[in-house]
C-alpha atoms as a PDB file:
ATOM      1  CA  UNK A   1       0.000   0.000   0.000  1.00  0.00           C
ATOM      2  CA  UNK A   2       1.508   3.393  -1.060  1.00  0.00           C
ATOM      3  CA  UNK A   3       2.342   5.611   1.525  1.00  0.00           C
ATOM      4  CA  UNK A   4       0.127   8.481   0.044  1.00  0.00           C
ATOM      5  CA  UNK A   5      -2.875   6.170   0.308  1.00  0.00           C
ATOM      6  CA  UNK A   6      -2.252   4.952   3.798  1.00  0.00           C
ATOM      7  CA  UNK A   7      -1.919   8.956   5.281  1.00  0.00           C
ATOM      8  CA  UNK A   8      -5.374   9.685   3.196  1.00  0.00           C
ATOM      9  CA  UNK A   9      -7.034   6.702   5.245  1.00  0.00           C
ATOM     10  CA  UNK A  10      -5.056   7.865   8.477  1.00  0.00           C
ATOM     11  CA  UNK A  11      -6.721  11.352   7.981  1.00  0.00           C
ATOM     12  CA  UNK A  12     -10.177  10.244   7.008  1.00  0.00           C
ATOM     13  CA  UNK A  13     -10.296   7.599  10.309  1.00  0.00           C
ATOM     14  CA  UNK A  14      -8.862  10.786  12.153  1.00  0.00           C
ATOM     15  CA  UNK A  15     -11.524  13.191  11.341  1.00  0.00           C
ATOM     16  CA  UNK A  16     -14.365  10.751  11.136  1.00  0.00           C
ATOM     17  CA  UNK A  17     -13.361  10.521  15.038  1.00  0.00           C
ATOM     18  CA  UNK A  18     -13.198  13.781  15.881  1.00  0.00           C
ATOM     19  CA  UNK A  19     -16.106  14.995  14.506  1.00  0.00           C
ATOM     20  CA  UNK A  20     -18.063  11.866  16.057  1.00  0.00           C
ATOM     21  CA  UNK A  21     -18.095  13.304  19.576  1.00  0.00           C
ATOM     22  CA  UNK A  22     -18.061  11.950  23.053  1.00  0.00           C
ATOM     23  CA  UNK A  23     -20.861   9.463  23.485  1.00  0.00           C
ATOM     24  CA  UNK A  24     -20.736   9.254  27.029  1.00  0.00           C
ATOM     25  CA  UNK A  25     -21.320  12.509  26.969  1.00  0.00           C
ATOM     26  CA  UNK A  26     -24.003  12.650  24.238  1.00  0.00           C
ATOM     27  CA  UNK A  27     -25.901  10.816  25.897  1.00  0.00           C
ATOM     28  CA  UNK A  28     -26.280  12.521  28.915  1.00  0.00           C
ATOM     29  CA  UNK A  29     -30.118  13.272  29.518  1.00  0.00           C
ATOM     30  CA  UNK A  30     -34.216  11.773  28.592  1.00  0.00           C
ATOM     31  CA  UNK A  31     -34.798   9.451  26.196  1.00  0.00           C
ATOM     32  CA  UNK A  32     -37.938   7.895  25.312  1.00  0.00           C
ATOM     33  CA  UNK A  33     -38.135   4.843  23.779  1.00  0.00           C
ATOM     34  CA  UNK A  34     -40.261   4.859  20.462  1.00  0.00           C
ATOM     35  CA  UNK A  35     -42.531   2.260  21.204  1.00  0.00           C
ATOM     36  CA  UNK A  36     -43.438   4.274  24.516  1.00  0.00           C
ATOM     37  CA  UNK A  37     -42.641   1.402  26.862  1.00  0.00           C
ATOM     38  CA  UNK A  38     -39.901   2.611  28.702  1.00  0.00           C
ATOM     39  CA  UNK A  39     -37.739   5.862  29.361  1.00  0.00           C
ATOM     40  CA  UNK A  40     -33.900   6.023  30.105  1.00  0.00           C
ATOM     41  CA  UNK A  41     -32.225   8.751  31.851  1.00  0.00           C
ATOM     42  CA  UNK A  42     -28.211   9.260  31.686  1.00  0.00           C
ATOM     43  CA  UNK A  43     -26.110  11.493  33.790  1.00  0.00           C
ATOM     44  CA  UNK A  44     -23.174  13.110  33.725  1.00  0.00           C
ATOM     45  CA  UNK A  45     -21.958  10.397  36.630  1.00  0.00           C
ATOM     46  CA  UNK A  46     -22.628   8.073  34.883  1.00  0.00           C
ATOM     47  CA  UNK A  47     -25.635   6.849  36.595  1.00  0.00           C
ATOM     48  CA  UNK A  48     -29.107   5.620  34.785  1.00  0.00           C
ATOM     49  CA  UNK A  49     -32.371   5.318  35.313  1.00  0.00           C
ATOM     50  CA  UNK A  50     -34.672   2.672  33.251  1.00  0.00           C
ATOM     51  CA  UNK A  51     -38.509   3.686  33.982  1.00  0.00           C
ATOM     52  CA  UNK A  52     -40.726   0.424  32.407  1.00  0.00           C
ATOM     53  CA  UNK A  53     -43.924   1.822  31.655  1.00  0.00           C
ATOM     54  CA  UNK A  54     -45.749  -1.352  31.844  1.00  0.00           C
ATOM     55  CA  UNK A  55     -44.565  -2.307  35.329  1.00  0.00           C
ATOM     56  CA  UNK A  56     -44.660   1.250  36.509  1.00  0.00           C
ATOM     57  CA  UNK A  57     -40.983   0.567  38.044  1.00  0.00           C
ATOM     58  CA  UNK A  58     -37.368   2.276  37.802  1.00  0.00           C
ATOM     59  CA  UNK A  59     -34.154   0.489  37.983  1.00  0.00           C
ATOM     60  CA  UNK A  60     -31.162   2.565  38.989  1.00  0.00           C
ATOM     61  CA  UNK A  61     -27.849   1.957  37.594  1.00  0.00           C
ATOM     62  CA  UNK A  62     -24.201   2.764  36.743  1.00  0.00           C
ATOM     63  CA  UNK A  63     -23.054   3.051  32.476  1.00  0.00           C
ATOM     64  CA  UNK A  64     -19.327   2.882  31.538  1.00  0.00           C
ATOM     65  CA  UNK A  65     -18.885   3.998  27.848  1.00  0.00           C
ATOM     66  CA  UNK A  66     -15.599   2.318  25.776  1.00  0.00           C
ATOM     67  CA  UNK A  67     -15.938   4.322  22.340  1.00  0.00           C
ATOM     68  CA  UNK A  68     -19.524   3.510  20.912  1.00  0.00           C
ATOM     69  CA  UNK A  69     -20.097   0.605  23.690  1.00  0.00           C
ATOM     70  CA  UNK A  70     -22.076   0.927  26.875  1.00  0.00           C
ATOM     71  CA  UNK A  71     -21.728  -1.717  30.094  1.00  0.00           C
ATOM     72  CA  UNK A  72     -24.265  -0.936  32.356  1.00  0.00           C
ATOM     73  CA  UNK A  73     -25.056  -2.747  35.464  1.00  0.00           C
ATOM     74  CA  UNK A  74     -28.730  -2.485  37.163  1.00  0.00           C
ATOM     75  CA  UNK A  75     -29.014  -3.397  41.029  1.00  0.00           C
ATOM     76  CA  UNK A  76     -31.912  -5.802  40.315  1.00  0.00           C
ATOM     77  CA  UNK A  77     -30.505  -7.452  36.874  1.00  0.00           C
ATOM     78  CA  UNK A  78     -28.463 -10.994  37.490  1.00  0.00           C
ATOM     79  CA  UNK A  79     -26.374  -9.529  34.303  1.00  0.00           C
ATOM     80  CA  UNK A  80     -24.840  -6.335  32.305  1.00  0.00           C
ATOM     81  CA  UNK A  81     -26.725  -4.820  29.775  1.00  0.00           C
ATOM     82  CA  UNK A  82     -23.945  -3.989  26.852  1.00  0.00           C
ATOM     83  CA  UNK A  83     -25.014  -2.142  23.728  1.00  0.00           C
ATOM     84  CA  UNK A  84     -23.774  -0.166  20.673  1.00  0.00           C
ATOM     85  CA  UNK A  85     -24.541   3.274  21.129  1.00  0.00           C
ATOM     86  CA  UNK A  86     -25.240   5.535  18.003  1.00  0.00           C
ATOM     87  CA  UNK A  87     -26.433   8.952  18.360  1.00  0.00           C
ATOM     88  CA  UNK A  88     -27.805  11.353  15.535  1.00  0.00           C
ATOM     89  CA  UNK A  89     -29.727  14.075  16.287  1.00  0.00           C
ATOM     90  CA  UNK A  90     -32.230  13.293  19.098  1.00  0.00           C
ATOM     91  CA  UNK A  91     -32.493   9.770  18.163  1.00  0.00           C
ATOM     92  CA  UNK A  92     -30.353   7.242  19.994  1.00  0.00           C
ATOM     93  CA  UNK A  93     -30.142   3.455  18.709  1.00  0.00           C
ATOM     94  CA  UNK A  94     -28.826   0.994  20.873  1.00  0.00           C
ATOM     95  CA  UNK A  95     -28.246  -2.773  19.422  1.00  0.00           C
ATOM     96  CA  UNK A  96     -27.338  -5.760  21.013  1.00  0.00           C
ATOM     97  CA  UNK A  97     -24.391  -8.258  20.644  1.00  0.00           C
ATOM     98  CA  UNK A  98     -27.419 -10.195  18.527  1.00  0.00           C
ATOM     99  CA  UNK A  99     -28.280  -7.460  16.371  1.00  0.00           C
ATOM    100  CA  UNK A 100     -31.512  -6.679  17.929  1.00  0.00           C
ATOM    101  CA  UNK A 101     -32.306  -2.209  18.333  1.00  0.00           C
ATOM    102  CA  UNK A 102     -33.947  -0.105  20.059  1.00  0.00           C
ATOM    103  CA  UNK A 103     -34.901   3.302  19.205  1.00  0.00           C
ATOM    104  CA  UNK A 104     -35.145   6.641  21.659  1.00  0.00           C
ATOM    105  CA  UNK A 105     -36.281  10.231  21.016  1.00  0.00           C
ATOM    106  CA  UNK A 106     -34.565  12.384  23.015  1.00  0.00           C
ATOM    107  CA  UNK A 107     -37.105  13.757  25.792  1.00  0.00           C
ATOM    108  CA  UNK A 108     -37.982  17.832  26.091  1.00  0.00           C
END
């Protein structure tokens, strides 16, 4: 591979980063999920808050973010909940290791 070539993809990766922000702090704030089931709230701690709309019940919780990955750990669940994170707008999409999404608007 040609040296010019190689510094064009070097630049490209580097600016496609840059410009790609901080998720862990993009996320920061309401989000309600499209199907209206539940609501998720991130802070700047890194602390959440799931609110199921069908059980009327909120599960607290602690996020670490690792580039476009979240780990976060609920006091009631048995295991992690780790997602992709992508974030355009005011729509967050999170997918699991199997492919399935979900879709949030961020809240007012």
């Amino acid at each position: 591979m040609s040296l010019v070539r190689l510094a064009g993809i070097f630049i490209i990766t580097f600016l496609l980063t840059a410009c790609g922000g901080n998720i862990s702090s993009d996320i920061v704030g309401e989000w309600q999920s499209d199907n209206g089931v539940q609501d998720l709230q991130f802070m700047t701690s890194g602390a959440s808050v799931i609110t199921d709309h069908k059980t009327q019940r909120q599960y607290q919780g602690q996020c670490q973010f690792s580039g476009t990955t979240m780990n976060c750990q609920y006091e009631t669940f048995k295991y992690p909940i780790i997602m992709e994170v992508a974030i355009s707008g005011d729509q967050l999409t999170l997918t699991s290791k199997s492919g399935r999404t979900e879709s949030y608007r961020r809240k007012d």
